[in-house]
Protein backbone atom coordinates (compact mmCIF):
# COMPACT_ATOMS: atom_id res chain seq x y z
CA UNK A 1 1.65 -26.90 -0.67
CA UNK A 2 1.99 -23.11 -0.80
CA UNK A 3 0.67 -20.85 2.13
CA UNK A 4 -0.08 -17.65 1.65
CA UNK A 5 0.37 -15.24 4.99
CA UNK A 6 -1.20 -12.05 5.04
CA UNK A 7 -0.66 -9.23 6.63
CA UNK A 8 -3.36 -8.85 10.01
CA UNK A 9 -6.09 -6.53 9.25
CA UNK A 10 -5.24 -3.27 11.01
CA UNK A 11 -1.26 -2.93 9.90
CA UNK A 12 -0.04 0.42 9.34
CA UNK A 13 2.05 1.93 7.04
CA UNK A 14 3.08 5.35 6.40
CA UNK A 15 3.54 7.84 3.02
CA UNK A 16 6.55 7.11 1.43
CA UNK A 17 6.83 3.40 2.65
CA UNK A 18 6.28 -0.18 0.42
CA UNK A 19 2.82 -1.37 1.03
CA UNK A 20 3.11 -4.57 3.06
CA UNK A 21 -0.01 -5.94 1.61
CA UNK A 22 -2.75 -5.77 -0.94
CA UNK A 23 -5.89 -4.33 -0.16
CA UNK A 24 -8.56 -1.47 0.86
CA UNK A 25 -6.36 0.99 3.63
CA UNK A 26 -8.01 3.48 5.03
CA UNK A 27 -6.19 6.75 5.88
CA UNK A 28 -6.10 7.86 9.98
CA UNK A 29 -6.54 11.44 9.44
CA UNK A 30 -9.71 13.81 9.22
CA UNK A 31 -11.52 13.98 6.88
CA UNK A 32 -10.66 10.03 6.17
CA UNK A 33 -10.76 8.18 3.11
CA UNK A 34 -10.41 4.76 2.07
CA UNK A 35 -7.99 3.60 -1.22
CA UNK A 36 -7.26 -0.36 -2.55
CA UNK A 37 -3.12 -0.49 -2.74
CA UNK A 38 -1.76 -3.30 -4.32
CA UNK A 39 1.10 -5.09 -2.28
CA UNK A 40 4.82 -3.19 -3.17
CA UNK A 41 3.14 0.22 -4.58
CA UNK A 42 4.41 3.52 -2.33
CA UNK A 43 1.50 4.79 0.00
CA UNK A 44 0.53 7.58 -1.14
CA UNK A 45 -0.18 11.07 0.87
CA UNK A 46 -4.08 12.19 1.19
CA UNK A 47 -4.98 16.03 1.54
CA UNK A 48 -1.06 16.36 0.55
CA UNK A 49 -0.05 15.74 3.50
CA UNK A 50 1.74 12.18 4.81
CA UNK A 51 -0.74 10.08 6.71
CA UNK A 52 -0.68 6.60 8.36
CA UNK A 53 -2.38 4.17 6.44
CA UNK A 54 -4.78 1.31 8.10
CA UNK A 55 -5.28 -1.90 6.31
CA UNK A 56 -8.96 -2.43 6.86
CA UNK A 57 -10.00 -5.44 4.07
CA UNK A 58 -7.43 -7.79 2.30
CA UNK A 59 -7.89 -8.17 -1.56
């Protein structure tokens, strides 16, 4: 039998990196904003600048 392991809710990840897992991430800055990454994408910047990234619901 296969187990899947996610990542905890509440892993980080910065602009620039791999995202560790999919899901809704919510960005630590202000004004905040929330985006759905899929697993392997780059994190993207928000307000172009680089942010750290929460993960706040799996997919």
């Amino acid at each position: 039998m296969l187990t899947q392991t996610n990542k905890p809710i509440g892993t980080t990840a910065r602009t620039g990196e791999r995202c560790p897992e999919s899901g809704v991430w919510r960005a630590m800055s202000t004004p905040s904003t929330t985006a759905p990454i899929a697993k392997g994408n780059v994190m993207p910047p928000y307000n172009r600048q680089a942010v750290t990234w929460k993960l706040i619901q799996h997919a």
